[in-house]
PDB file of N, CA and C in Angstrom:
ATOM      1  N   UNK A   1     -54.937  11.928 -24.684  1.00  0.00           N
ATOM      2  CA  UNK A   1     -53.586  12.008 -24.200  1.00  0.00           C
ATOM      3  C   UNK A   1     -52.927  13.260 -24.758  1.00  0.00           C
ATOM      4  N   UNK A   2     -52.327  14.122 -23.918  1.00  0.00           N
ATOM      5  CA  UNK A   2     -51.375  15.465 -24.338  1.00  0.00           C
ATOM      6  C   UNK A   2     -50.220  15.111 -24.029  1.00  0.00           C
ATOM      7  N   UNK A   3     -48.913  15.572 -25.054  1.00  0.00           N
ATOM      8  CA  UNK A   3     -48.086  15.382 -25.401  1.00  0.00           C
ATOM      9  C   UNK A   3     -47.113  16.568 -24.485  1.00  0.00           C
ATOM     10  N   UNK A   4     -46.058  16.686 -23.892  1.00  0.00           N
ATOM     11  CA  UNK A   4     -45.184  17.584 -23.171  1.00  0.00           C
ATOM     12  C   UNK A   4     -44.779  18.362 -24.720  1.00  0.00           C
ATOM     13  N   UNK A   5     -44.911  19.410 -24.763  1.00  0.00           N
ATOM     14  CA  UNK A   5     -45.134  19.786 -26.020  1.00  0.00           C
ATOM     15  C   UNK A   5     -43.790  21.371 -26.084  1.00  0.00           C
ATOM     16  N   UNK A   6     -43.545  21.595 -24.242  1.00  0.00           N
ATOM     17  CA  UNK A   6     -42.501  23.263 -24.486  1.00  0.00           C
ATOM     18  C   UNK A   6     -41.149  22.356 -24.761  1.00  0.00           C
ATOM     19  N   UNK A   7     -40.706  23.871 -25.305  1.00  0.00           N
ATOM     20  CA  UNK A   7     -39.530  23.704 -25.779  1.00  0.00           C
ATOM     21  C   UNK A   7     -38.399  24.385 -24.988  1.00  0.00           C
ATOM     22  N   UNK A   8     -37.015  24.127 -25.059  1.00  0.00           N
ATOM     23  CA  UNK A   8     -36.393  24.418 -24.128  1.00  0.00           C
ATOM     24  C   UNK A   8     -34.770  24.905 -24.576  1.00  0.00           C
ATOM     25  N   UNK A   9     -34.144  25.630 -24.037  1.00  0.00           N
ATOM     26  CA  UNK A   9     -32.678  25.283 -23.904  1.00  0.00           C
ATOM     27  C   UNK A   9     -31.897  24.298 -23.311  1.00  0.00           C
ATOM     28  N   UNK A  10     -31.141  23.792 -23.933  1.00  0.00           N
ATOM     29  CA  UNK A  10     -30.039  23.009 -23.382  1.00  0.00           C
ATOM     30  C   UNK A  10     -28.917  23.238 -23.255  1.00  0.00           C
ATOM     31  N   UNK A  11     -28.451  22.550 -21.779  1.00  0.00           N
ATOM     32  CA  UNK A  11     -26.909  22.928 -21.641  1.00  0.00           C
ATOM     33  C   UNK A  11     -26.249  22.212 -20.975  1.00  0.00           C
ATOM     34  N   UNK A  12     -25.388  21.016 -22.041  1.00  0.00           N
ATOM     35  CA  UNK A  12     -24.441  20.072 -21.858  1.00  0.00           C
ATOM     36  C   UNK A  12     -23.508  20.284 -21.041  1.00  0.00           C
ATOM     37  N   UNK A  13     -22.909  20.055 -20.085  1.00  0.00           N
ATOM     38  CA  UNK A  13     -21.668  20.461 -19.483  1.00  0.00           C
ATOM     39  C   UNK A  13     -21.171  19.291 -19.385  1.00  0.00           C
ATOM     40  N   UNK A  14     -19.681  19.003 -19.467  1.00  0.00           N
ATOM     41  CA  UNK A  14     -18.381  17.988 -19.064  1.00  0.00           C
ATOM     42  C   UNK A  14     -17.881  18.237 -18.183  1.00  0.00           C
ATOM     43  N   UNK A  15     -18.100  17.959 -16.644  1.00  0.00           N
ATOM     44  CA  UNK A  15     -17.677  18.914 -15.727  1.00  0.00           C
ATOM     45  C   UNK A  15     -16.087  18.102 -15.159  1.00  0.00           C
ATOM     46  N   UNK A  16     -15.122  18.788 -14.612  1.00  0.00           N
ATOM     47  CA  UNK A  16     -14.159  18.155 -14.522  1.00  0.00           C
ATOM     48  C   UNK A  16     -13.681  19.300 -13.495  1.00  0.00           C
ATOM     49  N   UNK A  17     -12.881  18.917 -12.419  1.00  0.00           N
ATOM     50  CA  UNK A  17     -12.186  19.596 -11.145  1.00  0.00           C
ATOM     51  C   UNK A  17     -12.386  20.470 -10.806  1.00  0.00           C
ATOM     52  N   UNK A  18     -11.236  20.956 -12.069  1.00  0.00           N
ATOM     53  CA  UNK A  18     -11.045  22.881 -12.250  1.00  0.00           C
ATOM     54  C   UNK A  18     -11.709  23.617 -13.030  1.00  0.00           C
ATOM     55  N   UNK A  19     -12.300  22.742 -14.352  1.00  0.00           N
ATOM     56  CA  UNK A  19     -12.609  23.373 -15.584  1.00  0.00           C
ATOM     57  C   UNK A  19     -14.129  22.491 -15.852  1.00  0.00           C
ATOM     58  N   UNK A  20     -14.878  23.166 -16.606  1.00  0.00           N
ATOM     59  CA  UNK A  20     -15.878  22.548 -17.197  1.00  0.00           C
ATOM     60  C   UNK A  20     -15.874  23.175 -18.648  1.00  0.00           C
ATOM     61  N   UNK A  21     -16.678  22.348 -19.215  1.00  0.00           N
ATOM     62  CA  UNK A  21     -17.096  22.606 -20.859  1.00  0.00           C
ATOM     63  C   UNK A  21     -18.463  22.721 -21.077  1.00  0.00           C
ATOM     64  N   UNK A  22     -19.063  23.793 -21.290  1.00  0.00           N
ATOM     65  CA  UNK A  22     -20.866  23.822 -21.710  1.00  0.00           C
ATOM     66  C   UNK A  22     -21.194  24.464 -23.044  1.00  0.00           C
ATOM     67  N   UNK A  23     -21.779  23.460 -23.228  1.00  0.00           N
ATOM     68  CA  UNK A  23     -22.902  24.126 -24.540  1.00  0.00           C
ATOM     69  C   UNK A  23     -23.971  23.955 -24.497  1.00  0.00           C
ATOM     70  N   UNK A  24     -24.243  25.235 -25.464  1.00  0.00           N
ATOM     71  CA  UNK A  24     -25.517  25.368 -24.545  1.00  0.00           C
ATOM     72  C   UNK A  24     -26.281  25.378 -26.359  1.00  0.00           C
ATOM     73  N   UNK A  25     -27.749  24.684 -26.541  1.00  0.00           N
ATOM     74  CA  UNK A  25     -28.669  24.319 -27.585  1.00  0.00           C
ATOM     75  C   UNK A  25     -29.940  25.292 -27.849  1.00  0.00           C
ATOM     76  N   UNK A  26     -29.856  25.739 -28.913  1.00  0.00           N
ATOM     77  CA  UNK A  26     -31.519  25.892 -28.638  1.00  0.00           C
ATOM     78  C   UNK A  26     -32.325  25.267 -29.328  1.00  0.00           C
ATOM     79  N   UNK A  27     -33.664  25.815 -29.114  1.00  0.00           N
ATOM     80  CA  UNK A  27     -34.715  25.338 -29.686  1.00  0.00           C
ATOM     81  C   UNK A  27     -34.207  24.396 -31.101  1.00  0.00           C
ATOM     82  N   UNK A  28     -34.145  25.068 -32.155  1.00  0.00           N
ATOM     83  CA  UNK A  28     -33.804  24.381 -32.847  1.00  0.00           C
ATOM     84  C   UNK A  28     -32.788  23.658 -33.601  1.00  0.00           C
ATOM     85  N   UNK A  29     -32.378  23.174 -32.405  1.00  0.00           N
ATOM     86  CA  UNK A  29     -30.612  22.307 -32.295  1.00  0.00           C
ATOM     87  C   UNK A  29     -29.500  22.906 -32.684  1.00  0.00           C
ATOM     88  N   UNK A  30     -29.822  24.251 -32.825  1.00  0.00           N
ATOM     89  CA  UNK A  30     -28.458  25.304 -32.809  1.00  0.00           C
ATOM     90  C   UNK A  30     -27.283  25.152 -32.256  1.00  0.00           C
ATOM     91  N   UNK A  31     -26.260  25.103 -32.050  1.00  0.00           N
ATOM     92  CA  UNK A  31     -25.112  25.204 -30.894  1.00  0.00           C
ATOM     93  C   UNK A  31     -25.367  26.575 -30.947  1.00  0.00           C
ATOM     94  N   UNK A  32     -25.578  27.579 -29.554  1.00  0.00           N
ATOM     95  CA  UNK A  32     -25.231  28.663 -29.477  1.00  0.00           C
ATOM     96  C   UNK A  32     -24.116  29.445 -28.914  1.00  0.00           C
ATOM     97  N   UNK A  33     -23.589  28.242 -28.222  1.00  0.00           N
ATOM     98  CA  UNK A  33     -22.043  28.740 -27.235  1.00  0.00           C
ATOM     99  C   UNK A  33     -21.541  27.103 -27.092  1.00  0.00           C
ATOM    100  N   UNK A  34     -20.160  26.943 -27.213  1.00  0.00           N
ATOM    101  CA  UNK A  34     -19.649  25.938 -26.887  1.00  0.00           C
ATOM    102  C   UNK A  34     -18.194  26.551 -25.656  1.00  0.00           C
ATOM    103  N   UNK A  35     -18.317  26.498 -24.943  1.00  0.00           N
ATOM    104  CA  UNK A  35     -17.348  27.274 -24.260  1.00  0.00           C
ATOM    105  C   UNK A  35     -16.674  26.910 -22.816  1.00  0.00           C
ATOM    106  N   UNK A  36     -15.189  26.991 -22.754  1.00  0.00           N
ATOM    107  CA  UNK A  36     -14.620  26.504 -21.569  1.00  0.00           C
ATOM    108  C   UNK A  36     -14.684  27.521 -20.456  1.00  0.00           C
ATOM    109  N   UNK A  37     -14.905  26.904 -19.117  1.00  0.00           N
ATOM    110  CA  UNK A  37     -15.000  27.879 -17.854  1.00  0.00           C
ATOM    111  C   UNK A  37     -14.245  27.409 -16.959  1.00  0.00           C
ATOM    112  N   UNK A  38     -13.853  27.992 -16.149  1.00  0.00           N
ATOM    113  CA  UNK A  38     -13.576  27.631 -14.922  1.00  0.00           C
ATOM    114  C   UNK A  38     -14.590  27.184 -13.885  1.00  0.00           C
ATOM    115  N   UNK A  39     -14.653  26.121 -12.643  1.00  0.00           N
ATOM    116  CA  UNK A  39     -15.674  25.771 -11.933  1.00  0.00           C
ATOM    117  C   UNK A  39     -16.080  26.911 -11.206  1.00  0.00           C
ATOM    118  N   UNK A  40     -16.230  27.752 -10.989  1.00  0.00           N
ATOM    119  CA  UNK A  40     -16.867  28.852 -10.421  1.00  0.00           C
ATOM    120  C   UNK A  40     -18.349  29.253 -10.253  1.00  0.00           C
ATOM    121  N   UNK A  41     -18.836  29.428  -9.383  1.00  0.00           N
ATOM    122  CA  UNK A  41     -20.042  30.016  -9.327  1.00  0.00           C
ATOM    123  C   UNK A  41     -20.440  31.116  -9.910  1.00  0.00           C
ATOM    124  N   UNK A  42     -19.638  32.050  -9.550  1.00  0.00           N
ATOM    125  CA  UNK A  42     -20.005  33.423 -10.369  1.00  0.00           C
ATOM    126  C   UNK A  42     -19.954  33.283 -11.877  1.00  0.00           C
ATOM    127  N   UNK A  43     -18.847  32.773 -12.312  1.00  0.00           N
ATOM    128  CA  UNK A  43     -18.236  32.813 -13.725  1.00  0.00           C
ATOM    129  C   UNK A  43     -19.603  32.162 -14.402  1.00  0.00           C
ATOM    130  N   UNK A  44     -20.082  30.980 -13.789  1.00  0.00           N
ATOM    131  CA  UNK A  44     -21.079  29.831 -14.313  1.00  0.00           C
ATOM    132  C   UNK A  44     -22.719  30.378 -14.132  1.00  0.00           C
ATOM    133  N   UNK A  45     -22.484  32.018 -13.165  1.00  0.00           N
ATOM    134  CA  UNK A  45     -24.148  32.545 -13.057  1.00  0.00           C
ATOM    135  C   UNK A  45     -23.892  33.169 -14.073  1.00  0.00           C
ATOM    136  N   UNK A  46     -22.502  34.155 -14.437  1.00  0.00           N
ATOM    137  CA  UNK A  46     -23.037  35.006 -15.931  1.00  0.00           C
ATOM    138  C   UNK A  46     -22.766  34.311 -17.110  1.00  0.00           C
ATOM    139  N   UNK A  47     -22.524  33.596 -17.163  1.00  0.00           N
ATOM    140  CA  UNK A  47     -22.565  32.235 -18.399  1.00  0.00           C
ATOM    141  C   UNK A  47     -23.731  32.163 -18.693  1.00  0.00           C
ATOM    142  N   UNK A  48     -24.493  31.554 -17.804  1.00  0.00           N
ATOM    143  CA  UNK A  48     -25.897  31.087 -18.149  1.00  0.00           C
ATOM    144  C   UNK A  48     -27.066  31.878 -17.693  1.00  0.00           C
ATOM    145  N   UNK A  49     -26.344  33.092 -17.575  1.00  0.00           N
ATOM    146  CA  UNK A  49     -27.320  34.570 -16.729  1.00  0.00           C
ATOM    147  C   UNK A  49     -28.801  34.579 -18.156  1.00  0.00           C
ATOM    148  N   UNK A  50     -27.943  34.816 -18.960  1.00  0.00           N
ATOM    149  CA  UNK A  50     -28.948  34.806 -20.648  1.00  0.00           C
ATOM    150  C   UNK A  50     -29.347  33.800 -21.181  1.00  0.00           C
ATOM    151  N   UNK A  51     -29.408  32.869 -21.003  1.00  0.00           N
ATOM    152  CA  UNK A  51     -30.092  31.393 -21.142  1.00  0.00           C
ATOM    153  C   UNK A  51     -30.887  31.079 -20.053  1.00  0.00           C
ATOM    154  N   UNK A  52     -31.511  31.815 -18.741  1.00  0.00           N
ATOM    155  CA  UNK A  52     -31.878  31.237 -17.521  1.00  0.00           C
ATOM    156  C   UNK A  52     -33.181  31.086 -17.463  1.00  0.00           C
ATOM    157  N   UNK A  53     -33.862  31.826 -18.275  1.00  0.00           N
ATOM    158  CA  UNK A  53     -35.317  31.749 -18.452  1.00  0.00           C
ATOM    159  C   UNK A  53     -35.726  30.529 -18.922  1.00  0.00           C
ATOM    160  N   UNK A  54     -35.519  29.578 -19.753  1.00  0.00           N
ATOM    161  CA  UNK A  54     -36.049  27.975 -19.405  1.00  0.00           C
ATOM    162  C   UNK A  54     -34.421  26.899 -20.286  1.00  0.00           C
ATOM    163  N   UNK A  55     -33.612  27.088 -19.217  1.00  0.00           N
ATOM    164  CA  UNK A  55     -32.713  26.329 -19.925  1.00  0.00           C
ATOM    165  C   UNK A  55     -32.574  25.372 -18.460  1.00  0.00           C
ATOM    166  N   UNK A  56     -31.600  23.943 -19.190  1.00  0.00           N
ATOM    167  CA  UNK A  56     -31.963  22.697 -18.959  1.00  0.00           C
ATOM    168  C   UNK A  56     -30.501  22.638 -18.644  1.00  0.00           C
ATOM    169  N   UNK A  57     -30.291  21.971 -17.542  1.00  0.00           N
ATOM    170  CA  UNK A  57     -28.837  22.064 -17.244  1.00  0.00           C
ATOM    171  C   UNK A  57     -28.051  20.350 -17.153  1.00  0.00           C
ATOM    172  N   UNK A  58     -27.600  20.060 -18.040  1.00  0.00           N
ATOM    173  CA  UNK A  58     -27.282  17.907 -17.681  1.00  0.00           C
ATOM    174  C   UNK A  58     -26.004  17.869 -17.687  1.00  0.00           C
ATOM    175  N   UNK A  59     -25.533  17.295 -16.869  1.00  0.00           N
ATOM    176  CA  UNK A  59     -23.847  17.106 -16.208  1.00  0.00           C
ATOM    177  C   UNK A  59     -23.850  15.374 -15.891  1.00  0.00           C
ATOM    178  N   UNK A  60     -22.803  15.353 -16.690  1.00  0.00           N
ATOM    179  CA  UNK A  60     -22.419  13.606 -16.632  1.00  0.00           C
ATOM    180  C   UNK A  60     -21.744  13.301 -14.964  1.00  0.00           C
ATOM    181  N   UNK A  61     -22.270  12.482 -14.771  1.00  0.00           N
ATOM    182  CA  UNK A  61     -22.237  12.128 -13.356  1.00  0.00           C
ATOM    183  C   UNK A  61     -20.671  11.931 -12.690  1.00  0.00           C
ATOM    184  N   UNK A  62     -20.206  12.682 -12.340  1.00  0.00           N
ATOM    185  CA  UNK A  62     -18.176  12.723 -11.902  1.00  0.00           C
ATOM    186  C   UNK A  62     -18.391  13.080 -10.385  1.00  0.00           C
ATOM    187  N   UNK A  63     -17.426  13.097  -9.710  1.00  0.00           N
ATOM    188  CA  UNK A  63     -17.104  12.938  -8.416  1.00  0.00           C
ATOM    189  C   UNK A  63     -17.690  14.246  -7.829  1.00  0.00           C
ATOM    190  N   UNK A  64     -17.341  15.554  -8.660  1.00  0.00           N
ATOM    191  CA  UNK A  64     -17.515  16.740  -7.768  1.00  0.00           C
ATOM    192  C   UNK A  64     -18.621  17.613  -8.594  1.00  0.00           C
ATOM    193  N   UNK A  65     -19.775  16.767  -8.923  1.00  0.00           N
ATOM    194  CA  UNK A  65     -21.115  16.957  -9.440  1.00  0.00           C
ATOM    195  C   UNK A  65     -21.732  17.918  -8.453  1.00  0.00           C
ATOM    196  N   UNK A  66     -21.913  17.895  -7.215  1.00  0.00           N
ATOM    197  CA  UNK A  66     -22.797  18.626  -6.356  1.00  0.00           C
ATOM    198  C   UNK A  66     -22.746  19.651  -6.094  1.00  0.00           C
ATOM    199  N   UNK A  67     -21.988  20.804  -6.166  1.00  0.00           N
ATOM    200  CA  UNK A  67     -21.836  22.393  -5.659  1.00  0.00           C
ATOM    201  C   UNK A  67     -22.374  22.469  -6.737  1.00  0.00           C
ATOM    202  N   UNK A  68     -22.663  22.158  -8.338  1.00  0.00           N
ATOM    203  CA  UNK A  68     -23.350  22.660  -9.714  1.00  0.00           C
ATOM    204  C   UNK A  68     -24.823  22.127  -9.576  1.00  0.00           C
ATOM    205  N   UNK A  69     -25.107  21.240  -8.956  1.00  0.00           N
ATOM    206  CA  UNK A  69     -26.670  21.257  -8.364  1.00  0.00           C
ATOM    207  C   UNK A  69     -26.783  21.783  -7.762  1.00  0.00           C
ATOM    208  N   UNK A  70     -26.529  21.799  -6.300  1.00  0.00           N
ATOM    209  CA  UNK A  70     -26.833  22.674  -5.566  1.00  0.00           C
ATOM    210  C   UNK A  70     -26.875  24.192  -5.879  1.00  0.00           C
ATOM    211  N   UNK A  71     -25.935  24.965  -6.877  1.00  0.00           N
ATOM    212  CA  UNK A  71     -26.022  25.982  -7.593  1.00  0.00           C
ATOM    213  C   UNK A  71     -27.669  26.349  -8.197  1.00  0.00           C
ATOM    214  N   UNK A  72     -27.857  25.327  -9.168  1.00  0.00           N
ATOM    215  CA  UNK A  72     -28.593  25.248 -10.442  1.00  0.00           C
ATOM    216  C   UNK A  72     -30.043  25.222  -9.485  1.00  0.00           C
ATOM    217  N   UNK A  73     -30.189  24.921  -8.307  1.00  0.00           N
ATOM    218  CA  UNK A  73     -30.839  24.540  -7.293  1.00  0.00           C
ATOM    219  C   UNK A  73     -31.385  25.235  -6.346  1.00  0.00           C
ATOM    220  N   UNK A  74     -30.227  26.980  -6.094  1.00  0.00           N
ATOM    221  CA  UNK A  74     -30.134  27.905  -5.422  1.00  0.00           C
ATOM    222  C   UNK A  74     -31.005  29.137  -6.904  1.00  0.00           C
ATOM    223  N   UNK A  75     -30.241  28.883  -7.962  1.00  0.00           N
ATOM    224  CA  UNK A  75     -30.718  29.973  -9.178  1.00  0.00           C
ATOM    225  C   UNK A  75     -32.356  29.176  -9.596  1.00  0.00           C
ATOM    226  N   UNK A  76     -32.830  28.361  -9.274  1.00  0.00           N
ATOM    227  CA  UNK A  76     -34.427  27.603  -9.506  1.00  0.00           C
ATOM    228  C   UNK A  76     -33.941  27.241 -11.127  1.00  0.00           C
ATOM    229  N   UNK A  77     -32.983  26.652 -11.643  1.00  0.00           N
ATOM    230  CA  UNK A  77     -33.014  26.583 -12.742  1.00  0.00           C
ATOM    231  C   UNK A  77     -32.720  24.343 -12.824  1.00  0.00           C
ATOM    232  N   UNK A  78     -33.430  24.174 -13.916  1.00  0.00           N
ATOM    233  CA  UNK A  78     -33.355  22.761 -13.913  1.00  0.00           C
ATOM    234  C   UNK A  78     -32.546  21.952 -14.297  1.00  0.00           C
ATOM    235  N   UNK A  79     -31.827  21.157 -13.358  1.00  0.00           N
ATOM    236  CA  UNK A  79     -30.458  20.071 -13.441  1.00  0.00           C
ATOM    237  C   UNK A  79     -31.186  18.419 -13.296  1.00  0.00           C
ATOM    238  N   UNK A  80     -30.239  17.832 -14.569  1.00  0.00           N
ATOM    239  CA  UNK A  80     -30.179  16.619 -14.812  1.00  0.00           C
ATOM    240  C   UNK A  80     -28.781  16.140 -14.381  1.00  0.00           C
ATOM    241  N   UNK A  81     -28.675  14.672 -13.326  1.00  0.00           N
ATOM    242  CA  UNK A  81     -27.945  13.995 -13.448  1.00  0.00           C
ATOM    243  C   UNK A  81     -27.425  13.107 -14.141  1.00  0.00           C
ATOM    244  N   UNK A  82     -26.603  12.804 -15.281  1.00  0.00           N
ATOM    245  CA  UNK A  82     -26.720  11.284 -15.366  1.00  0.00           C
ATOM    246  C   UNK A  82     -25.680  10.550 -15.716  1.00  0.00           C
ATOM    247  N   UNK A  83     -25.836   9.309 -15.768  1.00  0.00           N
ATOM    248  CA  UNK A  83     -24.723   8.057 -14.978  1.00  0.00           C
ATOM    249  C   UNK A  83     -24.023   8.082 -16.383  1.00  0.00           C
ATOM    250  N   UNK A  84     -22.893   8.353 -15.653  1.00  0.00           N
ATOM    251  CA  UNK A  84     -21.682   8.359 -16.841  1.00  0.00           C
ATOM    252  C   UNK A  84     -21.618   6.729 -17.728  1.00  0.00           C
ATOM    253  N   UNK A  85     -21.178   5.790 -16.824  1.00  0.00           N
ATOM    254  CA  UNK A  85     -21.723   4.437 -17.437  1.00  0.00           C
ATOM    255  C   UNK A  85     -22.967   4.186 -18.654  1.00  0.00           C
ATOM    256  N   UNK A  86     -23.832   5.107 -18.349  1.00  0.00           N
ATOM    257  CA  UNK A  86     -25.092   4.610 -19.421  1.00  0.00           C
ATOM    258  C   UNK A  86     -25.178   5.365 -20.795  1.00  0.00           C
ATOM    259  N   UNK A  87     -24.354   6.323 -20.453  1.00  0.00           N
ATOM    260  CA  UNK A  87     -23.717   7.541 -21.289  1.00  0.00           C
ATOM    261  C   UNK A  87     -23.066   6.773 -22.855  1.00  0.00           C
ATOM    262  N   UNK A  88     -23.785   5.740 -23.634  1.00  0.00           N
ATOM    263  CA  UNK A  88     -22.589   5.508 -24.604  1.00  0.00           C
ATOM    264  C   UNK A  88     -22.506   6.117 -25.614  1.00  0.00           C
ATOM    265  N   UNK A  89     -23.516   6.642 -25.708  1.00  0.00           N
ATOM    266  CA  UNK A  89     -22.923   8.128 -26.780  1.00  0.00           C
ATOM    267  C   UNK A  89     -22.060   8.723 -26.864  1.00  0.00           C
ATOM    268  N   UNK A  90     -21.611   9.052 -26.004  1.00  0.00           N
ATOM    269  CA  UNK A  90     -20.302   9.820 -25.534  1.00  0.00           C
ATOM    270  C   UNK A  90     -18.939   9.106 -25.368  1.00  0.00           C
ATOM    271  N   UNK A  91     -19.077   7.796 -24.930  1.00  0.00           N
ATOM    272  CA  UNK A  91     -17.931   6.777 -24.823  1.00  0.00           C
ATOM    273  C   UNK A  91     -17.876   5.927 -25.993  1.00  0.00           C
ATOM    274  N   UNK A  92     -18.679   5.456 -26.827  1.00  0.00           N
ATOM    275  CA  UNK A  92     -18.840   5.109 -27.921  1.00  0.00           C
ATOM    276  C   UNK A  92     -18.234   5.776 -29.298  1.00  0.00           C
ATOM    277  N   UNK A  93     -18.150   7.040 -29.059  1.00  0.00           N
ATOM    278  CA  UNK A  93     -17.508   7.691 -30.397  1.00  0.00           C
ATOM    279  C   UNK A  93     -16.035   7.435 -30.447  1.00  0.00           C
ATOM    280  N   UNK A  94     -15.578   7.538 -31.879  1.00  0.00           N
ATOM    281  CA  UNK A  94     -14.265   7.266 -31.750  1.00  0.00           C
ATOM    282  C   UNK A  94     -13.598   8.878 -31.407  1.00  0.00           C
ATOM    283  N   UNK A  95     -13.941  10.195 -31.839  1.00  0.00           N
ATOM    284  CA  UNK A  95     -13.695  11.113 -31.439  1.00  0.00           C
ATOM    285  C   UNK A  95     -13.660  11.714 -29.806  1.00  0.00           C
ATOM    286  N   UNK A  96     -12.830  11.685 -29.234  1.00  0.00           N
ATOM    287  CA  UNK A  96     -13.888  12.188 -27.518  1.00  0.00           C
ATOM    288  C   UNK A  96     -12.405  13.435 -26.923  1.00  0.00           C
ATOM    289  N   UNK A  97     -13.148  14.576 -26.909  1.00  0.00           N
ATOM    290  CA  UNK A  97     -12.784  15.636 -25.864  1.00  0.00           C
ATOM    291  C   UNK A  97     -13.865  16.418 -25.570  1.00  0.00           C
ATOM    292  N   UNK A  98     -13.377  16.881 -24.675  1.00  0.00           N
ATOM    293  CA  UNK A  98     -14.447  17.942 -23.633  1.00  0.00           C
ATOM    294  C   UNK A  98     -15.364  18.825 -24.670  1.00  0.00           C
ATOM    295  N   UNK A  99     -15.237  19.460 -25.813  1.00  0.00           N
ATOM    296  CA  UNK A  99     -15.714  20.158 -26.415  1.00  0.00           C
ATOM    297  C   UNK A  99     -17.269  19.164 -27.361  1.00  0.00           C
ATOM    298  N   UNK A 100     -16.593  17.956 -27.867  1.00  0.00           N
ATOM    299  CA  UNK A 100     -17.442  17.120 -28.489  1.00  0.00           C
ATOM    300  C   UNK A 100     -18.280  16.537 -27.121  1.00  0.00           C
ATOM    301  N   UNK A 101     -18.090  16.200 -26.040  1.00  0.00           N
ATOM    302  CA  UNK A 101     -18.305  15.326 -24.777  1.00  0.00           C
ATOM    303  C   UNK A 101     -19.670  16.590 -24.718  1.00  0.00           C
ATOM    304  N   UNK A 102     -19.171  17.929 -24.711  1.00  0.00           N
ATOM    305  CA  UNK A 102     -20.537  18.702 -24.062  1.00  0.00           C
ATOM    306  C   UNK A 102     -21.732  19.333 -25.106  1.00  0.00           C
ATOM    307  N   UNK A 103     -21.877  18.876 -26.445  1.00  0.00           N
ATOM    308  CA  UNK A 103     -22.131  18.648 -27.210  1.00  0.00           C
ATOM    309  C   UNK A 103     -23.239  17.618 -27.421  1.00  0.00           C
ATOM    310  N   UNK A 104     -22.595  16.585 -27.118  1.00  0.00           N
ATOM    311  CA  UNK A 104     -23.264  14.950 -27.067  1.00  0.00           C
ATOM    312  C   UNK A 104     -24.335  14.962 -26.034  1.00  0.00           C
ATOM    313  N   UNK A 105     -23.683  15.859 -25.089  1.00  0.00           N
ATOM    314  CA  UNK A 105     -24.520  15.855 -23.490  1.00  0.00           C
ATOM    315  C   UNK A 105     -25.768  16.578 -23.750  1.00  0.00           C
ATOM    316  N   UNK A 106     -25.506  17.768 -24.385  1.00  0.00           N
ATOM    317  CA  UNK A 106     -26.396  18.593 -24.498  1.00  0.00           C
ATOM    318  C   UNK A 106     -27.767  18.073 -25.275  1.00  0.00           C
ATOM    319  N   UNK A 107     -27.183  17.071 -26.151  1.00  0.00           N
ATOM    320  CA  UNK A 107     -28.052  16.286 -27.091  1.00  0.00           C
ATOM    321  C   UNK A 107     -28.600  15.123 -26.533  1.00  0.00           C
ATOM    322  N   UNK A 108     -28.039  14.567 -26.104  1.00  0.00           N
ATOM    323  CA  UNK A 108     -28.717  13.664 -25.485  1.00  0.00           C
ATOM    324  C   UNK A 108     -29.665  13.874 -24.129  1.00  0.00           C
ATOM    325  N   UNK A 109     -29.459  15.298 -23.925  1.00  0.00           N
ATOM    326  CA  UNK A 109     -30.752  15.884 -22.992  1.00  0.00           C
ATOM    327  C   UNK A 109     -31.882  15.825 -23.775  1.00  0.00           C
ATOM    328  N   UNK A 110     -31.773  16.959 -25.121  1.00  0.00           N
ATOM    329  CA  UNK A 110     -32.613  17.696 -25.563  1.00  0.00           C
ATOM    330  C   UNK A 110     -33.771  16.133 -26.359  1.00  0.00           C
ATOM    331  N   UNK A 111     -32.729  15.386 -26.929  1.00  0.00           N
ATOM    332  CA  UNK A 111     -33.537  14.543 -27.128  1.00  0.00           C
ATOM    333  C   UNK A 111     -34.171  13.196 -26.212  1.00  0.00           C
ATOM    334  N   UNK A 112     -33.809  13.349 -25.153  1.00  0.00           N
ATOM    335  CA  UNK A 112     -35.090  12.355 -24.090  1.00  0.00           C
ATOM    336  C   UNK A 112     -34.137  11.556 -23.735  1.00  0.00           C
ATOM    337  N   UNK A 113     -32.868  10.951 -24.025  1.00  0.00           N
ATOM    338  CA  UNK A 113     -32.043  10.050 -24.014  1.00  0.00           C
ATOM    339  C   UNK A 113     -30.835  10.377 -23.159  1.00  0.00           C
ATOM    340  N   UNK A 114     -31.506  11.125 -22.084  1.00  0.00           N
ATOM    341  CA  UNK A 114     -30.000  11.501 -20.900  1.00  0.00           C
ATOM    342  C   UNK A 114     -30.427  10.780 -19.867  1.00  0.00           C
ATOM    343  N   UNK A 115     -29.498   9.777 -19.947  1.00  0.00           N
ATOM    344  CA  UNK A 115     -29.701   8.722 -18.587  1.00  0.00           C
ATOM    345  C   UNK A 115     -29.070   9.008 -17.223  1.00  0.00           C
TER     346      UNK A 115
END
């Protein structure tokens, strides 16, 4: 039996209307950017223009989730959905804003546990 063994970037996002929150992980659980954007396409290709070579993209599941797949989808770069409900990491803390929220996300990619 072989083990999935590469390693990757991660990048938590809190996505919300107008604004999103991403941070982005590396290899070795670094925070390397924690940073607010606007929903934009462009703004969100040179964001993650330097992370694109194997970074991991996970967005908690909200209403206007799909133009950032479909994005992440158009650039061949890899997006995780997942269900805000199963998310209790994130709803569970007594601390919670967008900055800690994309953080948690990012972590709970990197470690196997993004539902």
């Amino acid at each position: 039996m072989e083990f999935y063994k590469k390693q990757h970037t991660y990048c938590g996002i809190d996505l919300h209307t107008h604004k999103m929150r991403c941070c982005v992980l590396n290899k070795k659980n670094e925070e390397l950017i924690n940073k607010n954007l606007d929903c934009d396409q462009n703004i969100f290709k040179k964001f993650i223009s330097k992370y694109k070579k194997d970074v991991i993209i996970g967005v908690e599941c909200i209403f206007s989730w799909y133009w950032i797949a479909d994005f992440c989808a158009e650039l061949g770069l890899q997006f995780v959905l997942g269900h805000a409900l199963y998310m209790k990491a994130i709803h569970g803390g007594k601390a919670k804003n967008d900055k800690i929220d994309a953080r948690k996300i990012a972590h709970l990619l990197k470690g196997g546990n993004f539902l």
